[in-house]
PDB file of N, CA and C in Angstrom:
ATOM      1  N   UNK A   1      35.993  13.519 -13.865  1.00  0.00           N
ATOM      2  CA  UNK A   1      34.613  13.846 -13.564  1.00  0.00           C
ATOM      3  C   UNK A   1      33.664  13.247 -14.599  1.00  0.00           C
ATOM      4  N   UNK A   2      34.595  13.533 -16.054  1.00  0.00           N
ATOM      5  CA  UNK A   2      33.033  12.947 -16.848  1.00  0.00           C
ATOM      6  C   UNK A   2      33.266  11.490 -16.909  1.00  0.00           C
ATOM      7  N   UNK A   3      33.765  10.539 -16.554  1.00  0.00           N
ATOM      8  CA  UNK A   3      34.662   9.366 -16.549  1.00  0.00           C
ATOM      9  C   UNK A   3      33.465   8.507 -15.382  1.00  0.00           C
ATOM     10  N   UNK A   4      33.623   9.456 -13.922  1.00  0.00           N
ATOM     11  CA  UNK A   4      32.514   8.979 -13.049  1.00  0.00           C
ATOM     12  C   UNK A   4      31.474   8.894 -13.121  1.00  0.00           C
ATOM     13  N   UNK A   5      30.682  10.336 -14.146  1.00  0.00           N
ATOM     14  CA  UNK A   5      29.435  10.434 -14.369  1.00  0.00           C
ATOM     15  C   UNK A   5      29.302   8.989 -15.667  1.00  0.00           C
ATOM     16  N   UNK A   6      29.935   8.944 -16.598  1.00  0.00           N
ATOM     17  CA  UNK A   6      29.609   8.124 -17.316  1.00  0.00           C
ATOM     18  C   UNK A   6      29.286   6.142 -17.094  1.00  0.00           C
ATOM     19  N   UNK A   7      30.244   6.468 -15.632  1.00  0.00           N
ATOM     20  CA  UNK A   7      30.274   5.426 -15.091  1.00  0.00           C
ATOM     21  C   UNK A   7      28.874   4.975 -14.069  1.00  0.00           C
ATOM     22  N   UNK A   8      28.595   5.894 -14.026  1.00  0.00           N
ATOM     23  CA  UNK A   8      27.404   5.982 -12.917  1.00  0.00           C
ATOM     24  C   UNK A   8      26.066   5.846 -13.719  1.00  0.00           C
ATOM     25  N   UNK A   9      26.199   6.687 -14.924  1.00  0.00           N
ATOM     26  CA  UNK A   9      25.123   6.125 -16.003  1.00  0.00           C
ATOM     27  C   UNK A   9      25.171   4.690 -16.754  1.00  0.00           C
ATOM     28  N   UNK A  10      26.092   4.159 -16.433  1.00  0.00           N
ATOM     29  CA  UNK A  10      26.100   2.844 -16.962  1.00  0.00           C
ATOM     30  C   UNK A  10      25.552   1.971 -15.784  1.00  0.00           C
ATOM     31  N   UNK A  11      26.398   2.170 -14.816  1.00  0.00           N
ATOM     32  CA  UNK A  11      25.265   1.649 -13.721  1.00  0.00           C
ATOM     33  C   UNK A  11      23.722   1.250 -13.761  1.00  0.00           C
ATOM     34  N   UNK A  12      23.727   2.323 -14.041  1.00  0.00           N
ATOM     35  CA  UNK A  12      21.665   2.493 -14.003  1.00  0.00           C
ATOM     36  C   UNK A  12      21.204   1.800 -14.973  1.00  0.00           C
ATOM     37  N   UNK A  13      21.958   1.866 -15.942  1.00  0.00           N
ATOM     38  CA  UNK A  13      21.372   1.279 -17.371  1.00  0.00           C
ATOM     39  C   UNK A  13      21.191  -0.715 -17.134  1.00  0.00           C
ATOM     40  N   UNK A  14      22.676  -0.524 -16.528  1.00  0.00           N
ATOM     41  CA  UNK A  14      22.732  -2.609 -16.342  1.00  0.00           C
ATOM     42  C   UNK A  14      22.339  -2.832 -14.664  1.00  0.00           C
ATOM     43  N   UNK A  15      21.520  -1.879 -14.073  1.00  0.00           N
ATOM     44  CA  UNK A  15      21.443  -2.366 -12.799  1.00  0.00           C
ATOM     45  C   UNK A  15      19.861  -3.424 -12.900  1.00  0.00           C
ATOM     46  N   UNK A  16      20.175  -4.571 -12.069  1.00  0.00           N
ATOM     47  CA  UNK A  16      18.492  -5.265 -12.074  1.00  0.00           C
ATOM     48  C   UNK A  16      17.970  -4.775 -11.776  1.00  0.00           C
ATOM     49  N   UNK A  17      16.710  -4.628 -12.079  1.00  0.00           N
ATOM     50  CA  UNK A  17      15.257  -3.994 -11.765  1.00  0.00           C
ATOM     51  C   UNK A  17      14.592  -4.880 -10.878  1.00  0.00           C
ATOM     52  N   UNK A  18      14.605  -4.484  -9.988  1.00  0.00           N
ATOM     53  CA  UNK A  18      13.516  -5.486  -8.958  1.00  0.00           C
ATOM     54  C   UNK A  18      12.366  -4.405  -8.726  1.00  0.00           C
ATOM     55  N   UNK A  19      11.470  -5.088  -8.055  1.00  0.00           N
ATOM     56  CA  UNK A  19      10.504  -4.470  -7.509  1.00  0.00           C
ATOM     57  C   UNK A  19       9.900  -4.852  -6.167  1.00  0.00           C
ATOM     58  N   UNK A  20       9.518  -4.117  -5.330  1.00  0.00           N
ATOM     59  CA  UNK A  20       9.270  -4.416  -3.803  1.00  0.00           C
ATOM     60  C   UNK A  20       8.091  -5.341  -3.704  1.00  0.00           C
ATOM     61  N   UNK A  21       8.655  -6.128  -2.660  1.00  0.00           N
ATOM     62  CA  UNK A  21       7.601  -7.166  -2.122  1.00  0.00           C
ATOM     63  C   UNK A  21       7.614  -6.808  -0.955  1.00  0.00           C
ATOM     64  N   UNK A  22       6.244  -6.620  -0.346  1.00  0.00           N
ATOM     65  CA  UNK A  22       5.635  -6.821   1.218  1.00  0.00           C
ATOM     66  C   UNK A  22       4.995  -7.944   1.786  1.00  0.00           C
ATOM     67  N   UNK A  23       5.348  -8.698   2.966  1.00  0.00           N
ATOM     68  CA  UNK A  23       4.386  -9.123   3.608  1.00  0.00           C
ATOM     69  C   UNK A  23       3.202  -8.812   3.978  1.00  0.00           C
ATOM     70  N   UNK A  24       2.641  -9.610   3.563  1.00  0.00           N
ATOM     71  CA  UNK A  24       0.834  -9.168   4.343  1.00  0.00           C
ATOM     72  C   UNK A  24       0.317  -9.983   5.235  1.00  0.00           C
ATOM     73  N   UNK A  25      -0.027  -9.263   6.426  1.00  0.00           N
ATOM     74  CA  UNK A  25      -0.675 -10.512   7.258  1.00  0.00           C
ATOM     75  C   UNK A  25      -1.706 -11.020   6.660  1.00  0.00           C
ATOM     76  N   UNK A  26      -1.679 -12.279   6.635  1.00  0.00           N
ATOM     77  CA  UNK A  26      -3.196 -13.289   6.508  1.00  0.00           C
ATOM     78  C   UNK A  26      -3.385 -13.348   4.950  1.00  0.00           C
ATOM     79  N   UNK A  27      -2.125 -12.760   4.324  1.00  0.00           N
ATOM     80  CA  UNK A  27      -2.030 -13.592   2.817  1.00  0.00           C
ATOM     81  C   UNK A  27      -0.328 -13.261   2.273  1.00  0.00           C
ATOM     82  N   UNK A  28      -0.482 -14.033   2.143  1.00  0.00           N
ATOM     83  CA  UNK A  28       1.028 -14.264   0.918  1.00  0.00           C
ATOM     84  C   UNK A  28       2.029 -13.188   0.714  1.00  0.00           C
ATOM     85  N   UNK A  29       3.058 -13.253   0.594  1.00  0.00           N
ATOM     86  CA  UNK A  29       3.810 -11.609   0.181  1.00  0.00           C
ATOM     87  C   UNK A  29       2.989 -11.060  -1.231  1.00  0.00           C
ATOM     88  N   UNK A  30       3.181  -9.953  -1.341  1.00  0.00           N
ATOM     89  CA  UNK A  30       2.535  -9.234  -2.651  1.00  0.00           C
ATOM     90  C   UNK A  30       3.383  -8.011  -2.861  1.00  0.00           C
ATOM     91  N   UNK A  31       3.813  -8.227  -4.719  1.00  0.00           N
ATOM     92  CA  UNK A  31       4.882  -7.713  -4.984  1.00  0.00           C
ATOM     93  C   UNK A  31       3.843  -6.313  -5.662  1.00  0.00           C
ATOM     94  N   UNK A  32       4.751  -5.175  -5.147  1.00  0.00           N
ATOM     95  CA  UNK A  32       3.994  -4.242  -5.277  1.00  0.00           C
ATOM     96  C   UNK A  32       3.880  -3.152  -6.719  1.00  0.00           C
ATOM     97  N   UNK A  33       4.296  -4.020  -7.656  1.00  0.00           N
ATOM     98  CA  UNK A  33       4.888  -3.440  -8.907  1.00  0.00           C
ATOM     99  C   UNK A  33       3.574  -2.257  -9.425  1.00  0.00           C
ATOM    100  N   UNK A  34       2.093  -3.596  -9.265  1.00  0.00           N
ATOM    101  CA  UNK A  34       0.921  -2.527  -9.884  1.00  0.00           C
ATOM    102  C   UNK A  34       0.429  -1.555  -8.604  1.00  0.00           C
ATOM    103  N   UNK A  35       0.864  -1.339  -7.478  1.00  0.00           N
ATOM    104  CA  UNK A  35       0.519  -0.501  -6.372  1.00  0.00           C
ATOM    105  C   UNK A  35       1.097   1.179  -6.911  1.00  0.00           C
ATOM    106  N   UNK A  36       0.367   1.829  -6.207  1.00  0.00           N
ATOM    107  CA  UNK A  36       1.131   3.306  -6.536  1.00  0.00           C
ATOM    108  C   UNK A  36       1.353   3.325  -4.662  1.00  0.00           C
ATOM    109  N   UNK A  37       2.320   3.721  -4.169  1.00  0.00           N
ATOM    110  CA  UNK A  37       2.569   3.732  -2.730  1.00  0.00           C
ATOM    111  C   UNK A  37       2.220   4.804  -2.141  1.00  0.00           C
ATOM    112  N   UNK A  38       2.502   5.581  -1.555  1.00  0.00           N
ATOM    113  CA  UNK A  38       2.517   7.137  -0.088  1.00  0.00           C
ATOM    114  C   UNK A  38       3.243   6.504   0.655  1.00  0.00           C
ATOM    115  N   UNK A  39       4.726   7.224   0.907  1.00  0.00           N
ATOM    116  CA  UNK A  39       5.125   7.128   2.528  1.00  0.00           C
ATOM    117  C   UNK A  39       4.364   8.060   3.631  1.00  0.00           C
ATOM    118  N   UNK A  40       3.798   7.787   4.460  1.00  0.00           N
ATOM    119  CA  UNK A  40       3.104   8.393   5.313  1.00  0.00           C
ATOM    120  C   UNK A  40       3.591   9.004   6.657  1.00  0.00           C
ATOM    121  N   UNK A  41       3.730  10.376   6.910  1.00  0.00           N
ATOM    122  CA  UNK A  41       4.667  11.038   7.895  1.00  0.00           C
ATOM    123  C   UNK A  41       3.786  11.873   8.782  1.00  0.00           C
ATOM    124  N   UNK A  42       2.653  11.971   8.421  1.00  0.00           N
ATOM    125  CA  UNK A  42       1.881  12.809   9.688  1.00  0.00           C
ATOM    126  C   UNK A  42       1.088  11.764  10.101  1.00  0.00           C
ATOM    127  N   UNK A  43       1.748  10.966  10.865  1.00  0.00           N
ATOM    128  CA  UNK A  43       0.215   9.721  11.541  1.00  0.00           C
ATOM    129  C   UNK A  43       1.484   8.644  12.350  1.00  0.00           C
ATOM    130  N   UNK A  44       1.169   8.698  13.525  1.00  0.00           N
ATOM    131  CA  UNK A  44       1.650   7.873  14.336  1.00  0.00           C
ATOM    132  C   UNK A  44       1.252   6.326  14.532  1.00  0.00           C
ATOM    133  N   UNK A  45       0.274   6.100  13.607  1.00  0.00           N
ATOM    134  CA  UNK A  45      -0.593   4.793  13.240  1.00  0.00           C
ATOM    135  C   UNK A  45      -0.557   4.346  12.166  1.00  0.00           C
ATOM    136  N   UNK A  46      -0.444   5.195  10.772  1.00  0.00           N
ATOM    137  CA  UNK A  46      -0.150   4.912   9.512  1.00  0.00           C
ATOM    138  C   UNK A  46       1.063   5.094   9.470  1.00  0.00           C
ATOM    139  N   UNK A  47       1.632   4.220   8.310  1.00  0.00           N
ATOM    140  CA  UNK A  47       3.213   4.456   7.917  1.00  0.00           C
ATOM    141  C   UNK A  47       3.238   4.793   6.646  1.00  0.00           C
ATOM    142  N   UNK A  48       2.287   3.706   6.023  1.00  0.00           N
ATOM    143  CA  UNK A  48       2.336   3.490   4.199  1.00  0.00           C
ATOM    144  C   UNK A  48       0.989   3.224   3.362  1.00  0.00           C
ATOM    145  N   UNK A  49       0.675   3.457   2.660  1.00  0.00           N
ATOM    146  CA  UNK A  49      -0.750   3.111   1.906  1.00  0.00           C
ATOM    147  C   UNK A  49      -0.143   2.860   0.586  1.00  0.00           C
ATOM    148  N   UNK A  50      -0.215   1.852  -0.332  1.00  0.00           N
ATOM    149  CA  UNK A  50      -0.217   1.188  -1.161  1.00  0.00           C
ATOM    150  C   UNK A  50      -1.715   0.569  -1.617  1.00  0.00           C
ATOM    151  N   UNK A  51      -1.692   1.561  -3.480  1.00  0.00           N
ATOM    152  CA  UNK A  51      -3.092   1.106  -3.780  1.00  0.00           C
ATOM    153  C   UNK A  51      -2.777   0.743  -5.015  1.00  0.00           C
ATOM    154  N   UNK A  52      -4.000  -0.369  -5.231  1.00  0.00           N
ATOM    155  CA  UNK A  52      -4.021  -0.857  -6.873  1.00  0.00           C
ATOM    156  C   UNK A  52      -5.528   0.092  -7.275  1.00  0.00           C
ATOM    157  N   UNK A  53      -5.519   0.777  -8.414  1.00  0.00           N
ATOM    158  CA  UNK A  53      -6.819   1.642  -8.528  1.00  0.00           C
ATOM    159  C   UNK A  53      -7.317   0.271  -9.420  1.00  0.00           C
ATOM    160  N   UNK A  54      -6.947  -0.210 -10.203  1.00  0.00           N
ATOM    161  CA  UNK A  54      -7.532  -1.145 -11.126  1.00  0.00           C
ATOM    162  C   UNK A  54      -7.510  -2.667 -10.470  1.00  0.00           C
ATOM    163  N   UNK A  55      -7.597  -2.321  -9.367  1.00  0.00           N
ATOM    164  CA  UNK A  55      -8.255  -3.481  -8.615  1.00  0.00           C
ATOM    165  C   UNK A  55      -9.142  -3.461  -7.309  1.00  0.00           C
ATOM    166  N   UNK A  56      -8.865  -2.056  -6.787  1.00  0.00           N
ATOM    167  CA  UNK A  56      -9.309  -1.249  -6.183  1.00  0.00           C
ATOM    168  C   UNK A  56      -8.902  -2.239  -4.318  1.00  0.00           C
ATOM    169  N   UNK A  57      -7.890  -2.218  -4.509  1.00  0.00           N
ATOM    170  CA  UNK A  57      -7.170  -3.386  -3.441  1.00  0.00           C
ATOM    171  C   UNK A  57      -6.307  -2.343  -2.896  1.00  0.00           C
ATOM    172  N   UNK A  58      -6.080  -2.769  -1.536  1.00  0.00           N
ATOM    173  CA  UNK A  58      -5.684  -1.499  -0.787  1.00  0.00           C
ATOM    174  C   UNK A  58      -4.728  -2.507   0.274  1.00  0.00           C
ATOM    175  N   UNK A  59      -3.366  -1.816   0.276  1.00  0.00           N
ATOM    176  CA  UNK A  59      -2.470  -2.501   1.235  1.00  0.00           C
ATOM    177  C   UNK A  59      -2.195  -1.347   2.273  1.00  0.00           C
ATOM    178  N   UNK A  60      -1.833  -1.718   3.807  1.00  0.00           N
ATOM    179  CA  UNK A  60      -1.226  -0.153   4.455  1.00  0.00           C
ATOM    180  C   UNK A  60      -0.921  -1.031   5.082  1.00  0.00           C
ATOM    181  N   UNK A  61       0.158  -0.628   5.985  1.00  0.00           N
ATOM    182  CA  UNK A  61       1.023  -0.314   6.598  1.00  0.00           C
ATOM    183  C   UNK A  61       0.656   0.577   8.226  1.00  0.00           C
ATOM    184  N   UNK A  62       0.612  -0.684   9.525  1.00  0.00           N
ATOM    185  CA  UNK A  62       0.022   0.072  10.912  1.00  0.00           C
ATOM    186  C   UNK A  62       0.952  -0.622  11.514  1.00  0.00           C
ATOM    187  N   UNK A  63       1.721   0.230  12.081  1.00  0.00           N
ATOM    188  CA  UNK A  63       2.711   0.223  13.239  1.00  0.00           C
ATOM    189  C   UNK A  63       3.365  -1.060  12.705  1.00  0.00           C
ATOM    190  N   UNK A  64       3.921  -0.638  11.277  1.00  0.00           N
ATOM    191  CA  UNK A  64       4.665  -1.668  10.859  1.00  0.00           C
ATOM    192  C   UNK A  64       4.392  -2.899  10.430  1.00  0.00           C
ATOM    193  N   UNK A  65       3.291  -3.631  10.674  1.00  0.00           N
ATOM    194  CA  UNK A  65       2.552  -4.515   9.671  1.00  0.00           C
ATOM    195  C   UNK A  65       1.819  -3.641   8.344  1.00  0.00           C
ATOM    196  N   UNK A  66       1.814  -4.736   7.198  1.00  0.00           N
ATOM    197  CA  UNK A  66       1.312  -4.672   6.374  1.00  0.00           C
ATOM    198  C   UNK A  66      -0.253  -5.241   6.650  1.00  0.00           C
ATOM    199  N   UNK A  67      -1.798  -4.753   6.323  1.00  0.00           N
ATOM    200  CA  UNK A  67      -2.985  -5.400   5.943  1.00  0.00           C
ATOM    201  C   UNK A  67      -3.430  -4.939   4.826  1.00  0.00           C
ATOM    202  N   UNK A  68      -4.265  -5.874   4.179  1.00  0.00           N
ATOM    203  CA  UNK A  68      -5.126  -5.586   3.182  1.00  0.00           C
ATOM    204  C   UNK A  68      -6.395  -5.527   2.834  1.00  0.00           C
ATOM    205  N   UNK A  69      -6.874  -4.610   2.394  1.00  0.00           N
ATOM    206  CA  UNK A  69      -8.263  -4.484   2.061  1.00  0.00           C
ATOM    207  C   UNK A  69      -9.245  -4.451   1.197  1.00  0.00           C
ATOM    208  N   UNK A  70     -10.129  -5.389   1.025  1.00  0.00           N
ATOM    209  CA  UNK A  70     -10.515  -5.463  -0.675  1.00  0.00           C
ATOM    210  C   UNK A  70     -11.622  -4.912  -1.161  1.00  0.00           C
ATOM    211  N   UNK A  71     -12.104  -4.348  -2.195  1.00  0.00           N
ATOM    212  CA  UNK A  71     -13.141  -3.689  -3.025  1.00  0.00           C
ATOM    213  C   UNK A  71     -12.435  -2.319  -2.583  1.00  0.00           C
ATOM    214  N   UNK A  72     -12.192  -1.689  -2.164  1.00  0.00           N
ATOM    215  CA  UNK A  72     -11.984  -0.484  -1.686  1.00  0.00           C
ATOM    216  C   UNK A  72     -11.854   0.819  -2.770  1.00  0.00           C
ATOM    217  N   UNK A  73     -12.998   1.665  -2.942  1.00  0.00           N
ATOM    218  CA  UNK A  73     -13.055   2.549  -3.552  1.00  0.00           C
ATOM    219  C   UNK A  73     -12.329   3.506  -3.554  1.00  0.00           C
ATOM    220  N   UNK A  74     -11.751   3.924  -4.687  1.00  0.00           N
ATOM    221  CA  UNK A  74     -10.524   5.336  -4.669  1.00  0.00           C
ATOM    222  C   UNK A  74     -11.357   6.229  -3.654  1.00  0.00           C
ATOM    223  N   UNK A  75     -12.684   6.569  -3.864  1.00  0.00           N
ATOM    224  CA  UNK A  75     -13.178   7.843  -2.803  1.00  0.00           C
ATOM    225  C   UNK A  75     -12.635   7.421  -1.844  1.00  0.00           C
ATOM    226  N   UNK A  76     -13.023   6.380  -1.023  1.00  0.00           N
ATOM    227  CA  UNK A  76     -12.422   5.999  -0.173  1.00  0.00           C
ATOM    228  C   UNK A  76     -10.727   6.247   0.710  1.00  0.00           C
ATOM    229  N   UNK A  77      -9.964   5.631  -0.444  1.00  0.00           N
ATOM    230  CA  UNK A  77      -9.014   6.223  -0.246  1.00  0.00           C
ATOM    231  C   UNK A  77      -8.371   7.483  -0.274  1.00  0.00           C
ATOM    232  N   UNK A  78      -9.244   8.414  -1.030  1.00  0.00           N
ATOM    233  CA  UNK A  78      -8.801  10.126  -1.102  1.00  0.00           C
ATOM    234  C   UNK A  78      -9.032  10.539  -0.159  1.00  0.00           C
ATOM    235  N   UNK A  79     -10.283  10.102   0.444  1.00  0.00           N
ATOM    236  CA  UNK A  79     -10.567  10.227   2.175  1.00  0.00           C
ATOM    237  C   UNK A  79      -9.473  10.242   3.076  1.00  0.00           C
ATOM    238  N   UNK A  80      -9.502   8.942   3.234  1.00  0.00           N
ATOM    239  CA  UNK A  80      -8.561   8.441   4.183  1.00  0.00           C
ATOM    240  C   UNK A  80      -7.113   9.290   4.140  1.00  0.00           C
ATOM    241  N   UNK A  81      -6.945   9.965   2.655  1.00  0.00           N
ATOM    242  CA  UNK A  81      -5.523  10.805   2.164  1.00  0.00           C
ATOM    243  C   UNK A  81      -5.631  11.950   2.780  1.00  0.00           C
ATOM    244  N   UNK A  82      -6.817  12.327   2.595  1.00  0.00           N
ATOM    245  CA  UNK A  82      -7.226  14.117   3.059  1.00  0.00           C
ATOM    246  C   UNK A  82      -8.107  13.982   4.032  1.00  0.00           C
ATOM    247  N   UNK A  83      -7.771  13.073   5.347  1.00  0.00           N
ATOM    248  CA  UNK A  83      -8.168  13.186   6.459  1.00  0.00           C
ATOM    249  C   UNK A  83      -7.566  14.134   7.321  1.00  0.00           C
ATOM    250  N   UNK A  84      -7.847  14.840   8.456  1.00  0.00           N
ATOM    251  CA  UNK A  84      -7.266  15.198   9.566  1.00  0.00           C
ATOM    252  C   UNK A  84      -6.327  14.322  10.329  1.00  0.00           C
ATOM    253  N   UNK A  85      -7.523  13.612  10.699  1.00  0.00           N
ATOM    254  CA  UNK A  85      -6.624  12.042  11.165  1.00  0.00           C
ATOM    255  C   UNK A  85      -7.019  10.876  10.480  1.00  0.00           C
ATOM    256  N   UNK A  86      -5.497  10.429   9.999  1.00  0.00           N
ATOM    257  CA  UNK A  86      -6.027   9.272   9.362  1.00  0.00           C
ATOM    258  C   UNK A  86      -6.225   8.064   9.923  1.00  0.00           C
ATOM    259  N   UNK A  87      -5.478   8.200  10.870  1.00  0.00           N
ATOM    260  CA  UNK A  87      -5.931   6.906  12.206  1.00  0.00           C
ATOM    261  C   UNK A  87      -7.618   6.679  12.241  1.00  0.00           C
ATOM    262  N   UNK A  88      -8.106   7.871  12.680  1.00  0.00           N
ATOM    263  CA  UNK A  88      -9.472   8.176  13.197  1.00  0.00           C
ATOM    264  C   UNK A  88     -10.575   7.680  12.012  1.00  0.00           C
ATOM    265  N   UNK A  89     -10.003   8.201  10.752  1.00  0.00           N
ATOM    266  CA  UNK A  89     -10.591   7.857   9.494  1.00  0.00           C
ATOM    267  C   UNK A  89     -10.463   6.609   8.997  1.00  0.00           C
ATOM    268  N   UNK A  90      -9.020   5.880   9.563  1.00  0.00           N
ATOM    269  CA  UNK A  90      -9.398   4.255   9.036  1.00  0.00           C
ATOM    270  C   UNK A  90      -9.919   3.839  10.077  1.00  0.00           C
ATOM    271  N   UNK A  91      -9.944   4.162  11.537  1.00  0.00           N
ATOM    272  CA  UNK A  91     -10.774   3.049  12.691  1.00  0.00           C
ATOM    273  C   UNK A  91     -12.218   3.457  11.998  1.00  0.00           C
ATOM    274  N   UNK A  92     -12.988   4.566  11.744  1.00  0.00           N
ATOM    275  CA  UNK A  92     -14.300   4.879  11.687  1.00  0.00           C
ATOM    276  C   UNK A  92     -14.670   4.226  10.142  1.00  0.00           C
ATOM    277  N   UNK A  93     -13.949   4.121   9.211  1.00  0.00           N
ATOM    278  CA  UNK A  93     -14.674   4.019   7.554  1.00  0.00           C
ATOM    279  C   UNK A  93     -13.737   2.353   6.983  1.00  0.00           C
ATOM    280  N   UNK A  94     -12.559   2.101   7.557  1.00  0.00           N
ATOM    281  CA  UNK A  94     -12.227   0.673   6.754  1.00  0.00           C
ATOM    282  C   UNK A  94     -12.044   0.049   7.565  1.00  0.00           C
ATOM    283  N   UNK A  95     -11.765   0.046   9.043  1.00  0.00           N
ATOM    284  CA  UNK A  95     -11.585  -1.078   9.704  1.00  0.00           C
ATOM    285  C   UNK A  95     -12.696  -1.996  10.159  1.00  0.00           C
ATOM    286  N   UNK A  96     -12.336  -3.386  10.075  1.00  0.00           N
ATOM    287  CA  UNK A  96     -13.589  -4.098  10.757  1.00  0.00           C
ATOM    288  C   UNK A  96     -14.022  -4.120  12.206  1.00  0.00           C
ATOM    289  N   UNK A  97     -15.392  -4.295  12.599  1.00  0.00           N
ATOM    290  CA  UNK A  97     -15.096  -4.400  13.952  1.00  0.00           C
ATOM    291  C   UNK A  97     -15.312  -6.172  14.538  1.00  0.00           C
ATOM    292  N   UNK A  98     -14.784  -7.049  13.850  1.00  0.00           N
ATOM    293  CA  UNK A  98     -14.669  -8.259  13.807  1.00  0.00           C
ATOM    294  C   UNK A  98     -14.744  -9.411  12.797  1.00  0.00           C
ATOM    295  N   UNK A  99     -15.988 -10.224  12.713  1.00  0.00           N
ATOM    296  CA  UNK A  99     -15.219 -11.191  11.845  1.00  0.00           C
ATOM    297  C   UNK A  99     -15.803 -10.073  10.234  1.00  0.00           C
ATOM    298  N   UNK A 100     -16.118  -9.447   9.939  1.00  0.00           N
ATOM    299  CA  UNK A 100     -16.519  -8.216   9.123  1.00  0.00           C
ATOM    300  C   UNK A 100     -15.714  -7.205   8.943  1.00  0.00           C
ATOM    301  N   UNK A 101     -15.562  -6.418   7.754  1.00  0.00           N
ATOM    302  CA  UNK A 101     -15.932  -5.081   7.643  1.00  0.00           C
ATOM    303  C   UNK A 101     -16.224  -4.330   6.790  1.00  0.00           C
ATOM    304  N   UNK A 102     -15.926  -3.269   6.268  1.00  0.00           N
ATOM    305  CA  UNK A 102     -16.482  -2.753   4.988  1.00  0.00           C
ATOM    306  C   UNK A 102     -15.820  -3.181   3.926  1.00  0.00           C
ATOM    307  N   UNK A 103     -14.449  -3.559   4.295  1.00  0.00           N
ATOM    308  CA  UNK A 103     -13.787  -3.970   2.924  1.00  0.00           C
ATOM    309  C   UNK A 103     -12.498  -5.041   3.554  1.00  0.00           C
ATOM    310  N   UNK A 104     -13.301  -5.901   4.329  1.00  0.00           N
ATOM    311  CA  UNK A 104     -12.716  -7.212   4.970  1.00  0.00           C
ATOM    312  C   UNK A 104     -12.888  -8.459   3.544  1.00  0.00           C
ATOM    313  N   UNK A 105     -11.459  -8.715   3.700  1.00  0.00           N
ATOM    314  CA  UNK A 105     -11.203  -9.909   2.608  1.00  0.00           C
ATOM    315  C   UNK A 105     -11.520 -10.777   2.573  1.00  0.00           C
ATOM    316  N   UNK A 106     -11.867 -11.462   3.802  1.00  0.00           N
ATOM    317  CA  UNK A 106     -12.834 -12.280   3.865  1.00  0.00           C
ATOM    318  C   UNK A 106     -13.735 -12.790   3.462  1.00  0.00           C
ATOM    319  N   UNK A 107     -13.956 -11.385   3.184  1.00  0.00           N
ATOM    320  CA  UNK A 107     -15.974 -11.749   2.768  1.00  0.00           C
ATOM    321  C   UNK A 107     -15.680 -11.108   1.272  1.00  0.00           C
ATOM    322  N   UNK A 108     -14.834 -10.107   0.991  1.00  0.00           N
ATOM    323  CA  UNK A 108     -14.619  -9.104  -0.576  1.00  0.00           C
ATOM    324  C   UNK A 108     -13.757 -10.196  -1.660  1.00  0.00           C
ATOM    325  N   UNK A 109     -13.509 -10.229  -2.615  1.00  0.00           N
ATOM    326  CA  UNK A 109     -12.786 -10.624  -3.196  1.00  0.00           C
ATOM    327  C   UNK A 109     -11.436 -10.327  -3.283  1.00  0.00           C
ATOM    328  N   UNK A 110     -10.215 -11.277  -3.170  1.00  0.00           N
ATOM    329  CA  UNK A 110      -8.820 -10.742  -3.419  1.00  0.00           C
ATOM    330  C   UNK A 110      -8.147 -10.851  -4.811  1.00  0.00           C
ATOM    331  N   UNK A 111      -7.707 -10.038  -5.132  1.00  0.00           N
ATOM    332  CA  UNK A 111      -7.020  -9.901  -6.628  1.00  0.00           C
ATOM    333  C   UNK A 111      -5.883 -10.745  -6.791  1.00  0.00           C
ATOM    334  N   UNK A 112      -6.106 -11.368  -7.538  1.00  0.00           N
ATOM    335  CA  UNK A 112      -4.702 -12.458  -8.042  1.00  0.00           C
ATOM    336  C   UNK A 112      -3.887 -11.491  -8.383  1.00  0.00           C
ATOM    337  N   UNK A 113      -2.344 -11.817  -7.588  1.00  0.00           N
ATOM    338  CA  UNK A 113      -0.930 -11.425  -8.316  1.00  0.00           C
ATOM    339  C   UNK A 113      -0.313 -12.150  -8.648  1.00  0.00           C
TER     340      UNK A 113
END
């Protein structure tokens, strides 16, 4: 027993450290090391929200694509956290409704990784 445990702590110690990379539509993979994540379980539209606060860059996760969103204010996102619906709360406050939106990359700046 202590033979396995010791073995299992050695493991951890020499295992590589990677860190997750996502695809993003309409830019580059982005490795999510400076993101803090949420798996997301009450929303049939959200899956994942991944945020950089010190860049204020916002990745999620809709029906399995990754998008991103730029300038995006933490209020913002506490919103969108402590919504009812968060579907309802990203169609109404971050999504664009074309070549725009409130925090469309396009037009916002994107953070070098």
């Amino acid at each position: 027993m202590i033979r396995t445990a010791a073995a299992l702590i050695v493991l951890l110690f020499t295992a590589e450290v990677r860190s997750e990379t996502v695809d993003v539509k309409y830019r580059r993979p982005v490795d999510l090391k400076a993101f803090e994540c949420r798996d997301i379980n009450r929303s049939s539209f959200i899956q994942r929200v991944c945020y950089d606060r010190a860049q204020s860059y916002m990745l999620i996760s809709l029906k399995g694509s990754y998008y991103h969103h730029c300038e995006l204010p933490s209020a913002t996102l506490e919103g969108l956290m402590g919504a009812p619906s968060m579907g309802q709360f990203f169609n109404q406050n971050i999504k664009g409704t074309g070549s725009d939106g409130p925090f469309d990359c396009r037009t916002h700046r994107i953070p070098k990784y």
